[in-house]
Structures are given as C-alpha cells and as structure tokens.
N, C-alpha and C. Protein backbone atom coordinates (compact mmCIF):
# COMPACT_ATOMS: atom_id res chain seq x y z
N UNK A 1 -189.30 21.39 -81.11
CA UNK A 1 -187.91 21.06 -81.15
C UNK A 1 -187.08 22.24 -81.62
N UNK A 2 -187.38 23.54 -82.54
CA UNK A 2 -186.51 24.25 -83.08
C UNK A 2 -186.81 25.24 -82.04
N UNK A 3 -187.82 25.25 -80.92
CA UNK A 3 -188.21 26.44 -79.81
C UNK A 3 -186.65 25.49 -78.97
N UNK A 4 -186.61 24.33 -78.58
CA UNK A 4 -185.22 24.25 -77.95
C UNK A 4 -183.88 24.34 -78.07
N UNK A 5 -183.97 24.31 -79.68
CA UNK A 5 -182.60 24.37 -80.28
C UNK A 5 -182.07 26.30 -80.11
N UNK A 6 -182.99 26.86 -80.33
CA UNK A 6 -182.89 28.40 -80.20
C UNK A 6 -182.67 28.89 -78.69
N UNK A 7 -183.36 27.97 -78.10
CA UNK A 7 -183.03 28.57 -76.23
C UNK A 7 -181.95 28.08 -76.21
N UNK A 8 -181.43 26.90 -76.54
CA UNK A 8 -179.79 26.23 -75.84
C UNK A 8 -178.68 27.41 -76.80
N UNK A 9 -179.20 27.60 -77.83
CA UNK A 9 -178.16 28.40 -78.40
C UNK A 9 -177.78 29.73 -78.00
N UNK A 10 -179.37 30.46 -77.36
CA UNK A 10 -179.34 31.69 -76.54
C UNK A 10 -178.42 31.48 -75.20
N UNK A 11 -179.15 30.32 -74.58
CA UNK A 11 -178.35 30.64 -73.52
C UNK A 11 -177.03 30.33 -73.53
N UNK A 12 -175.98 29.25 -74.66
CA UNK A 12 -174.61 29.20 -75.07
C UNK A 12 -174.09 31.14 -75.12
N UNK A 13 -174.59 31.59 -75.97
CA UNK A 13 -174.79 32.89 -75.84
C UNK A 13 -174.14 33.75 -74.99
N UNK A 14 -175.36 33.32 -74.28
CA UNK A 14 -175.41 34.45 -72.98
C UNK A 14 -174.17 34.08 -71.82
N UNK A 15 -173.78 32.56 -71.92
CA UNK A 15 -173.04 32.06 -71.31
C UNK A 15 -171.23 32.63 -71.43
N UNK A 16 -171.08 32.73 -72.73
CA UNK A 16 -170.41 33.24 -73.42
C UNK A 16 -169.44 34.41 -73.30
N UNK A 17 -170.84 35.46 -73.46
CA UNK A 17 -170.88 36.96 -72.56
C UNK A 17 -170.58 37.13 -71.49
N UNK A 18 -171.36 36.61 -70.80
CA UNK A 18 -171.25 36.24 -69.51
C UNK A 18 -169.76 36.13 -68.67
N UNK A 19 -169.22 34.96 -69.49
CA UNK A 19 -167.57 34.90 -69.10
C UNK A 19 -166.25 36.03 -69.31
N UNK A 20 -166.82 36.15 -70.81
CA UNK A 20 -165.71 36.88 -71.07
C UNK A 20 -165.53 37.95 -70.56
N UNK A 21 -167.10 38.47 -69.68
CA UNK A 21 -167.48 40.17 -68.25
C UNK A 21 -166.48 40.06 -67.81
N UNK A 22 -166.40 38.33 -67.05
CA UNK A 22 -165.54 38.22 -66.11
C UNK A 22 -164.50 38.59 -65.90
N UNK A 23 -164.05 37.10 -67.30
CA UNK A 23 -162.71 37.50 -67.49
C UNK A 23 -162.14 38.66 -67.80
N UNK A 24 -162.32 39.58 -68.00
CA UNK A 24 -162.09 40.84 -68.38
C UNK A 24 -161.93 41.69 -67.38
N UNK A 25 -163.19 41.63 -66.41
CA UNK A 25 -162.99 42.18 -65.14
C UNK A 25 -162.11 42.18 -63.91
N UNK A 26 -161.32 40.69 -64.08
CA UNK A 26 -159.88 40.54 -63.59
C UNK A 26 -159.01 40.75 -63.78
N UNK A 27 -158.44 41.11 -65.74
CA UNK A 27 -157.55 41.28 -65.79
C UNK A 27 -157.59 42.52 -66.35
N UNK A 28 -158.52 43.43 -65.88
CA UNK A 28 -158.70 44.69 -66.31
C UNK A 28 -157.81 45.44 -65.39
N UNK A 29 -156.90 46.85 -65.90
CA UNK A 29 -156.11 47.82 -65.22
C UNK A 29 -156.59 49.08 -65.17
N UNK A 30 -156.02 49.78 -64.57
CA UNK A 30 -156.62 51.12 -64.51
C UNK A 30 -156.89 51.57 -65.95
N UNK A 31 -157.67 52.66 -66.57
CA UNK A 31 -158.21 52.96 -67.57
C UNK A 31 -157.67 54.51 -67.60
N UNK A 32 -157.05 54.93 -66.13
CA UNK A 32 -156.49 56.39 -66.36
C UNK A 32 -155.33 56.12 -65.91
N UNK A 33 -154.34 56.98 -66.24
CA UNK A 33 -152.56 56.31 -65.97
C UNK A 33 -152.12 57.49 -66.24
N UNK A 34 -150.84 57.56 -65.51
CA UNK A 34 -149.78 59.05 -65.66
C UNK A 34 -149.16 58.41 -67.04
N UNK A 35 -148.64 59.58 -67.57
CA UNK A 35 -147.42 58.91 -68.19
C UNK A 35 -145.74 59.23 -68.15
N UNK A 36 -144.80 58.59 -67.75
CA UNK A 36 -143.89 59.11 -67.41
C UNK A 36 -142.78 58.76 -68.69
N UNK A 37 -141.55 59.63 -68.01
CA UNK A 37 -140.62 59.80 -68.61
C UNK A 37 -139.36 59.90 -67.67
N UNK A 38 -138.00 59.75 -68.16
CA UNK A 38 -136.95 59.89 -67.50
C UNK A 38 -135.65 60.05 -68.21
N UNK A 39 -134.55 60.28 -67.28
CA UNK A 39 -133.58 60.55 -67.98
C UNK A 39 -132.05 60.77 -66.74
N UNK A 40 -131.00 60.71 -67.93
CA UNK A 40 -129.66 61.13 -66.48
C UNK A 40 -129.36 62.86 -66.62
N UNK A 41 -129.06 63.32 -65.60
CA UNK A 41 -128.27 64.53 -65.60
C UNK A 41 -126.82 63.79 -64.99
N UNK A 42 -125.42 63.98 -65.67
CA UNK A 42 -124.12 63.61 -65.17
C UNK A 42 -123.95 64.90 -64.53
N UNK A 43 -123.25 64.87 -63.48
CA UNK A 43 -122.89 65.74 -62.52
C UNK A 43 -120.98 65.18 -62.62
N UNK A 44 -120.67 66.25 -61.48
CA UNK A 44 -118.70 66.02 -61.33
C UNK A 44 -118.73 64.90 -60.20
N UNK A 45 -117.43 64.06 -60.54
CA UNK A 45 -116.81 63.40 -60.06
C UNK A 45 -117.89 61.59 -59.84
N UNK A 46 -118.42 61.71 -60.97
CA UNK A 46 -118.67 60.17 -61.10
C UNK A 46 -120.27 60.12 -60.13
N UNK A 47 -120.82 61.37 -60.25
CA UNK A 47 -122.00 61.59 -59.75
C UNK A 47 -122.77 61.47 -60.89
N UNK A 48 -124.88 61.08 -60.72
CA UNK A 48 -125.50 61.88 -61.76
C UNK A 48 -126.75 61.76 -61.17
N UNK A 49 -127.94 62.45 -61.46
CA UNK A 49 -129.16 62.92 -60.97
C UNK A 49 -129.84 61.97 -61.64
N UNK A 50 -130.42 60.97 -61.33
CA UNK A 50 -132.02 59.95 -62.47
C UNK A 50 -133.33 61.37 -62.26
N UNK A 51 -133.89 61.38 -63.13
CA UNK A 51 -135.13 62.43 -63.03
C UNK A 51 -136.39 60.96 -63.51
N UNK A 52 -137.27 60.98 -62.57
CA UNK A 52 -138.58 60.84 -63.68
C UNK A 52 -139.20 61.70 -63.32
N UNK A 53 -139.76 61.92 -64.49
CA UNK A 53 -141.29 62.93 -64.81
C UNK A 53 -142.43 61.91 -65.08
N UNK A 54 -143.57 62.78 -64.11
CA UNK A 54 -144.81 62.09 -64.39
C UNK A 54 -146.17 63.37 -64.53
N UNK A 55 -146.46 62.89 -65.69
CA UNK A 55 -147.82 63.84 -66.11
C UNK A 55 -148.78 63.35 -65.22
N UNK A 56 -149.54 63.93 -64.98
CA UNK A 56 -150.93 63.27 -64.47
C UNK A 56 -151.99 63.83 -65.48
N UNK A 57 -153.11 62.80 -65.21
CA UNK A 57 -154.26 63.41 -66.55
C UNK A 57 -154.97 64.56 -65.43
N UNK A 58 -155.39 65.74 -66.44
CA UNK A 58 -156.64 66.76 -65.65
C UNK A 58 -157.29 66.33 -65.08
N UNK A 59 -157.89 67.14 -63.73
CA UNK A 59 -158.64 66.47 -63.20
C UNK A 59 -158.11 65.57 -61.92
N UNK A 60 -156.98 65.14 -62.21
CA UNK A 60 -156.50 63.80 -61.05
C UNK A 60 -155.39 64.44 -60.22
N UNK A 61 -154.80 63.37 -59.00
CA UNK A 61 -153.62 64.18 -58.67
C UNK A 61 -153.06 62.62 -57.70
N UNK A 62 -151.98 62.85 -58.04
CA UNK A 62 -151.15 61.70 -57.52
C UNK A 62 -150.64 62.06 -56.04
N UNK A 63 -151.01 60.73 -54.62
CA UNK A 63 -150.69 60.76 -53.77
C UNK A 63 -149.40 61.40 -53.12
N UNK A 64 -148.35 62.07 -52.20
CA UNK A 64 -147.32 62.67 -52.21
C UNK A 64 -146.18 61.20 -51.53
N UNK A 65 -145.18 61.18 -51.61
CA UNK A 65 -144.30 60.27 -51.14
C UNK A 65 -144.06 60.90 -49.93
N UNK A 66 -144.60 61.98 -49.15
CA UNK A 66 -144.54 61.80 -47.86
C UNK A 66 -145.46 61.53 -46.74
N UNK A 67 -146.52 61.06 -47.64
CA UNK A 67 -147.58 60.26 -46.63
C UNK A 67 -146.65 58.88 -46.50
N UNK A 68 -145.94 58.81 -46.02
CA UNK A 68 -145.60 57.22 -45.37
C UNK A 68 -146.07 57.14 -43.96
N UNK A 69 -145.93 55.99 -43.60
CA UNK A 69 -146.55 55.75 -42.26
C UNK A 69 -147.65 56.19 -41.63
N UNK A 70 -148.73 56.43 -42.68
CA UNK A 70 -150.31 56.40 -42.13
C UNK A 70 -150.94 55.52 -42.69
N UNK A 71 -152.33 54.58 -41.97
CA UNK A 71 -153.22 53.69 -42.77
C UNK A 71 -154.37 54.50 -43.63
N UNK A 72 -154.12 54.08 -45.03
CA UNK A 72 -154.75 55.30 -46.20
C UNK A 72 -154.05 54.31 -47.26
N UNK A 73 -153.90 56.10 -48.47
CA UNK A 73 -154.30 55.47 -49.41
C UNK A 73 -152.10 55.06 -49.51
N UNK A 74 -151.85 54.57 -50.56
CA UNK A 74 -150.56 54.18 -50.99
C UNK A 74 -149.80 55.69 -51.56
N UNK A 75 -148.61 55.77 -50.67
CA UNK A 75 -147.72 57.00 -50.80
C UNK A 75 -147.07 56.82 -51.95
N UNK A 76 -146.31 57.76 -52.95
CA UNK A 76 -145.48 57.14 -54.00
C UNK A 76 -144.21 56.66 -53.96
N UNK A 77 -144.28 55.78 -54.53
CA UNK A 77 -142.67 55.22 -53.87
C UNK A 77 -141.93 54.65 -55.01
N UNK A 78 -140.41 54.93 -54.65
CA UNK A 78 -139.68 54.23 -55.58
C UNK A 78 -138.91 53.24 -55.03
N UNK A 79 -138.56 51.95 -55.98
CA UNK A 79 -137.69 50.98 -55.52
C UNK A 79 -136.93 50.35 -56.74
N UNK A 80 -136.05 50.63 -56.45
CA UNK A 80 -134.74 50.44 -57.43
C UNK A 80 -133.59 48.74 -56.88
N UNK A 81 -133.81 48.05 -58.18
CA UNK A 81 -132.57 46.73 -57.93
C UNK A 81 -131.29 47.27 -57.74
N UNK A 82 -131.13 46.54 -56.57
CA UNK A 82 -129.98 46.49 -56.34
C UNK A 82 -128.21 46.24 -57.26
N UNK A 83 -127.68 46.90 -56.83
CA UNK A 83 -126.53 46.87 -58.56
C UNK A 83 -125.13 47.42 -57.78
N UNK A 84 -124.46 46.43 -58.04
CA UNK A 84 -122.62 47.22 -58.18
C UNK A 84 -122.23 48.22 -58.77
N UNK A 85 -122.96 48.76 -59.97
CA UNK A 85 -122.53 49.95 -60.77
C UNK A 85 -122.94 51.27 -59.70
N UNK A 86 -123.42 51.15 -59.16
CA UNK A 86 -123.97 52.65 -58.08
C UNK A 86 -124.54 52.21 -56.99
N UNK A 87 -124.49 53.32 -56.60
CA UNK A 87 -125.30 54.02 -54.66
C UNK A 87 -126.03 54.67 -55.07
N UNK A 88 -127.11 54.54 -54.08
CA UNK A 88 -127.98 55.68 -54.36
C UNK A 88 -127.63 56.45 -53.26
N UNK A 89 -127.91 58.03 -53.20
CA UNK A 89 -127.01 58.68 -52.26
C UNK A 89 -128.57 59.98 -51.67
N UNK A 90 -129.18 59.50 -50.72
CA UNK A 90 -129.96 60.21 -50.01
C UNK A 90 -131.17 59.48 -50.58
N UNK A 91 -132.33 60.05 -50.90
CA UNK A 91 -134.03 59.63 -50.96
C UNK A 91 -134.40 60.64 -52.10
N UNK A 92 -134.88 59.64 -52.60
CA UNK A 92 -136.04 60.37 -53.73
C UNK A 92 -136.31 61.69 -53.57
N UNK A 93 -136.05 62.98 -54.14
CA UNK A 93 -136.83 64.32 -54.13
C UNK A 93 -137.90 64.41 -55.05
N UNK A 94 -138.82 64.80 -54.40
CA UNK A 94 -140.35 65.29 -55.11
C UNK A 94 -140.23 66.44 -55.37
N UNK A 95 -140.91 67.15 -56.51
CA UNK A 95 -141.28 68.14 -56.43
C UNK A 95 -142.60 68.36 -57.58
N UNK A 96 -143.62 69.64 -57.65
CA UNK A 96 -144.76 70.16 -58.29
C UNK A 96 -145.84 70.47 -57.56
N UNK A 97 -146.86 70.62 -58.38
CA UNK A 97 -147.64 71.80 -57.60
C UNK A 97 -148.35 70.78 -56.60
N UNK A 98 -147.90 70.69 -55.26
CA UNK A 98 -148.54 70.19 -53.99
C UNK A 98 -149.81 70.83 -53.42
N UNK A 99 -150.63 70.47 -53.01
CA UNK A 99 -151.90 70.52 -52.55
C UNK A 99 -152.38 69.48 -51.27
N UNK A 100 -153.46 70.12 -50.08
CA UNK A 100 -153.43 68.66 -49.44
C UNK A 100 -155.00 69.39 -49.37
N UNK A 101 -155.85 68.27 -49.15
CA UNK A 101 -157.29 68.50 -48.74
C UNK A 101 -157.89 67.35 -47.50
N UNK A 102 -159.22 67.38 -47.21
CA UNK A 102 -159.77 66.19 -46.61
C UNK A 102 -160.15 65.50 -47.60
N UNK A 103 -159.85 64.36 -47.09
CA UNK A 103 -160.42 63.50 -47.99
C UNK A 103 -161.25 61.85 -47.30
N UNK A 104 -162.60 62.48 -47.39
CA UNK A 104 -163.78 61.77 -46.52
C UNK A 104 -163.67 60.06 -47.17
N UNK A 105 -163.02 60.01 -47.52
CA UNK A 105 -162.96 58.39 -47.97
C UNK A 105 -161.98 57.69 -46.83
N UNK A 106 -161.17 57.97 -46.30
CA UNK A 106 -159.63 57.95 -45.88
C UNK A 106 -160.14 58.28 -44.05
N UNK A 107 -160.53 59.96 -43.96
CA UNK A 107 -161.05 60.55 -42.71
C UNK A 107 -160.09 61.29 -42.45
N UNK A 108 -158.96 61.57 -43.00
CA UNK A 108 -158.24 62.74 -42.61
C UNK A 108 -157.72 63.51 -43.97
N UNK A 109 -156.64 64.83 -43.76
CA UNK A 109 -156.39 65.36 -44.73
C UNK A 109 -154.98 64.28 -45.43
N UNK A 110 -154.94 64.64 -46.80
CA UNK A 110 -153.83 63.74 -47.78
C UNK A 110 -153.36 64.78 -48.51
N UNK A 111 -152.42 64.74 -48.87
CA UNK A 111 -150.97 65.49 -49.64
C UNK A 111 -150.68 64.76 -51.04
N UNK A 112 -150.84 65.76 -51.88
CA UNK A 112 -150.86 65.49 -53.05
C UNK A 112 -150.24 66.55 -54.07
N UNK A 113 -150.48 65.84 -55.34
CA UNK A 113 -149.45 66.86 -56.20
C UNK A 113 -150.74 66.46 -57.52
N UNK A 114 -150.01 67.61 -58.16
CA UNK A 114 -151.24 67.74 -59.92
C UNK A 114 -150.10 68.27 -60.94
N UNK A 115 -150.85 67.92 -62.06
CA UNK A 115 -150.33 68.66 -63.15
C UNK A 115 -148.91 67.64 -63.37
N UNK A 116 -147.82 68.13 -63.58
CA UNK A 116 -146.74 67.41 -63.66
C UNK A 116 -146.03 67.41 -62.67
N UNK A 117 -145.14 65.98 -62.47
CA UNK A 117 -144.13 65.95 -61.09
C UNK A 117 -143.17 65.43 -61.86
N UNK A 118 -141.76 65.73 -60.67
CA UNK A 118 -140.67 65.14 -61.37
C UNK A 118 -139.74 65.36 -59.83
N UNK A 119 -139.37 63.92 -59.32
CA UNK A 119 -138.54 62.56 -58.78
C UNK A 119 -137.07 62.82 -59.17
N UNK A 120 -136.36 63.13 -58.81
CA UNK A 120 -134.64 62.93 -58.54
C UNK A 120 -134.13 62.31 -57.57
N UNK A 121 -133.51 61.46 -57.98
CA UNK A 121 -132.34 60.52 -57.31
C UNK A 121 -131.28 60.61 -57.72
N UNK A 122 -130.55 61.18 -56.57
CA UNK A 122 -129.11 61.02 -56.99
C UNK A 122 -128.13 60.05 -56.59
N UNK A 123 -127.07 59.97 -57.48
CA UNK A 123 -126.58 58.03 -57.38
C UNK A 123 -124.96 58.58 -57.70
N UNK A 124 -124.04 58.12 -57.03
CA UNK A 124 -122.77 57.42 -57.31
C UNK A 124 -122.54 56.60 -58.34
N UNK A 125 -122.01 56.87 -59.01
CA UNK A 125 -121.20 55.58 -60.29
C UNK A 125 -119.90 55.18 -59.74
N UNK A 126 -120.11 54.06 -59.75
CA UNK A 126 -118.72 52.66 -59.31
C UNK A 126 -118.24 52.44 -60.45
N UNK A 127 -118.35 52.35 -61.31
CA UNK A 127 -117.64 52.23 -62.53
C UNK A 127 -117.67 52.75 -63.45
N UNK A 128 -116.08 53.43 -63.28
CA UNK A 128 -115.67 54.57 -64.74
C UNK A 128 -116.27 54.46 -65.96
N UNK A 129 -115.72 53.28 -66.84
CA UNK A 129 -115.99 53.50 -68.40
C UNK A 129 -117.50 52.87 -68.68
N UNK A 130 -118.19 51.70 -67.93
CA UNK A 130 -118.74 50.79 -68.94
C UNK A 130 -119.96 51.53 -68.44
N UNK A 131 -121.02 51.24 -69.35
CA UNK A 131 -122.53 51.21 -69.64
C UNK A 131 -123.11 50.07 -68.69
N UNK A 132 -123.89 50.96 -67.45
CA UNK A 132 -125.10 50.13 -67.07
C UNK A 132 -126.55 50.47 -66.97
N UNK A 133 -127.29 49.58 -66.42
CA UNK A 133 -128.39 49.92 -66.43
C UNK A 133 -129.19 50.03 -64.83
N UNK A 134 -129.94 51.19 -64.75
CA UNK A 134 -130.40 51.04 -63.66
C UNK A 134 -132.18 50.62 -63.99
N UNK A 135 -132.82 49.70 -62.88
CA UNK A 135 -133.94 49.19 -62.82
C UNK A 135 -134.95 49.76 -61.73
N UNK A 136 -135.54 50.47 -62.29
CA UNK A 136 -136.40 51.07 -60.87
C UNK A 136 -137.92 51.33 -61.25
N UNK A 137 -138.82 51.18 -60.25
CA UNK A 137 -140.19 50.98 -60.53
C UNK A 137 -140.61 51.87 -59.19
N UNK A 138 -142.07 52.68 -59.60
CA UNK A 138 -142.46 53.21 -58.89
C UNK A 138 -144.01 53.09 -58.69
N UNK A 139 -144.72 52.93 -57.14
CA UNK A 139 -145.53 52.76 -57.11
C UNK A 139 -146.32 53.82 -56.63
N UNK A 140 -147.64 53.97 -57.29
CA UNK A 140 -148.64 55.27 -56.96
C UNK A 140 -150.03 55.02 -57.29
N UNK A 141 -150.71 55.61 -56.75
CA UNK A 141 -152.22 55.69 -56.66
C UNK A 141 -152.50 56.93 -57.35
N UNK A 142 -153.38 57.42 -57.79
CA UNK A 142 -154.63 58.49 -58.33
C UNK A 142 -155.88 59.06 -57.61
N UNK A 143 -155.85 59.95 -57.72
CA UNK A 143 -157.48 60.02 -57.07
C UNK A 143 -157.84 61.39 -57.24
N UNK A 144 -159.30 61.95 -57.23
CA UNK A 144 -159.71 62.87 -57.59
C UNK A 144 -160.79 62.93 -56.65
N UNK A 145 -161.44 64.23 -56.54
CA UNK A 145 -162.72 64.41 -55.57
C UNK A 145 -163.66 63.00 -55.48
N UNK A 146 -163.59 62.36 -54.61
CA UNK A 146 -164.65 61.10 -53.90
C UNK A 146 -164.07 59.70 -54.61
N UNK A 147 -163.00 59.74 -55.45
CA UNK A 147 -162.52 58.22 -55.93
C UNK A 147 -160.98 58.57 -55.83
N UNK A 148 -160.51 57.45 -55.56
CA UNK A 148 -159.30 56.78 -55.43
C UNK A 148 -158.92 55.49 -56.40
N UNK A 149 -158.15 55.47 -57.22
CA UNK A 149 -157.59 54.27 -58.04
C UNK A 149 -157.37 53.25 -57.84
N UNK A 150 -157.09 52.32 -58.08
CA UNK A 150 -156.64 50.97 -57.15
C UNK A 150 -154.56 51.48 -57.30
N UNK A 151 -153.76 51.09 -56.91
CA UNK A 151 -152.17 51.18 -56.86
C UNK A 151 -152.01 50.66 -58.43
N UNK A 152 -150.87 51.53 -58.87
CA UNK A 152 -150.61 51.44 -60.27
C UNK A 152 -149.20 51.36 -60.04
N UNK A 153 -148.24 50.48 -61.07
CA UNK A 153 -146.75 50.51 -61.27
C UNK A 153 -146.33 51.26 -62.78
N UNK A 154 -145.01 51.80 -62.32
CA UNK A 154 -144.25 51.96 -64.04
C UNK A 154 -143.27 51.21 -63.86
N UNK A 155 -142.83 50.73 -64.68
CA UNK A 155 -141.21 50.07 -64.59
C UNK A 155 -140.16 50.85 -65.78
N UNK A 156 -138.62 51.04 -64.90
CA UNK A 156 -137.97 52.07 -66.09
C UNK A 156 -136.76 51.20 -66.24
N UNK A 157 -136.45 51.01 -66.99
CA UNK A 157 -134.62 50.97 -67.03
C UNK A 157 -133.93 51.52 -68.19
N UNK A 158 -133.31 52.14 -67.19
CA UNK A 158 -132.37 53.54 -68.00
C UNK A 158 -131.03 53.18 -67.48
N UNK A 159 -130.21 53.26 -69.36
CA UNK A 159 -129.12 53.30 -69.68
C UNK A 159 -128.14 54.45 -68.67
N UNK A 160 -127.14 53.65 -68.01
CA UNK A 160 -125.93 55.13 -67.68
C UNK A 160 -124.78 54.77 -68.36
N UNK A 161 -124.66 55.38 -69.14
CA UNK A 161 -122.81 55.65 -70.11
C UNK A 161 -122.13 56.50 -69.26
C-alpha cells in the first residue's frame, strides 16, 4: 500500500511538470528582442520627424522593410492609429548598416540590417497648441545564420507638444 501511495504521488508529480512545459511553451515569447527607443524632431511650419531606434543584439540582424511583396520571412513594418492631430506625410525611412545574403531557409537572397537602425516618419501637425499622442507599433522578425525568429511587436506612444 505505501509502494502505491508513492507511485500516485510520483506520477501527480510528473503530471504537474508535465503541464506547466506546456503551459509555458504557449505563452512563451521570443527570448532575444531589439530594444527600441524613440523620439520627435519639430521641424518649421507645424512639421516634425518621429525617429525610432532599434538596437539589435550581436550576432542577429533584423529583416529590411523593403522586402514587401515576396513569400518569406516578415518585412518590417510600421502601423500607426489613425488620429486628427496629424498626417503622416510619405513612408517610413530606414536606415543602418544593410547587408543582403542567401538565405537557404527562404531559397532566395533577403535584405537586412545589423547593429543599430533608426525609422523616420515624417507627420503634419493639425493642431497648433494642444498635446497629442501618436500610437504606432512595429512589426519585425530576427534572424541570424540558419534561424529565423517567429514575428515580434513593439508598441510606442509618444507624446507631441
């Protein structure tokens, strides 16, 4: 009787373990991540530049936002809520140290960037005096020689006075 009480308790146990793999394994996120930053440059006449900056860790290099429209990996992209306080006035500029290679996972060559990048958008302000906020999130992948990340988000909202 105490040889069964010790197996039901092992295998409660193991059962245990067992789940929490799981659970864990679903709501697990990437384990490597850029980290970004941002900010306004005001420009004349009710203009101003949004910048984000994004580090990437050594080693890695973030997809380019001008792979759009090929089946692969996810291009970087930004998408900003919609708002009365501004326009956005042209497309996202990229810039940093760009690189493209093959990349045998995919089957063709991909365009990429390392080290640090930094994203300008420039926007119209609709309204003179008051304080708003703009909401914008950007989506990107990682990848390094033979792995690719699963798609990662940041979300920003930055104050314009």
């Amino acid at each position: 009787m105490k040889a069964s009480g010790k197996v039901s308790r092992m295998m409660t146990v193991a059962v245990l373990l067992c789940s929490l793999f799981f659970m864990g394994s679903f709501t697990q996120t990437n384990a490597v991540r850029m980290k970004w930053t941002s900010y306004v440059v005001h420009q004349l006449d009710g203009e101003a530049d949004v910048h984000f900056v994004g580090t990437i860790p050594n080693g890695w290099k973030i997809y380019s936002k001008s792979m759009t429209g090929i089946d692969g990996p996810l291009a970087t992209n930004f998408e900003f809520d919609p708002s009365d306080s501004y326009e956005l006035i042209g497309d996202v500029n990229e810039s940093g140290k760009a690189s493209k290679f093959y990349d045998s996972q995919y089957g063709f060559e991909v365009s990429c960037l390392e080290g640090q990048v930094h994203y300008i958008q420039h926007i119209k302000i609709k309204g003179a005096d008051d304080a708003f906020m703009i909401k914008a999130v950007v989506n990107y992948m990682l990848n390094r020689t033979g792995e690719s990340l699963s798609p990662d988000d940041e979300d920003f909202e930055i104050t314009i006075q």
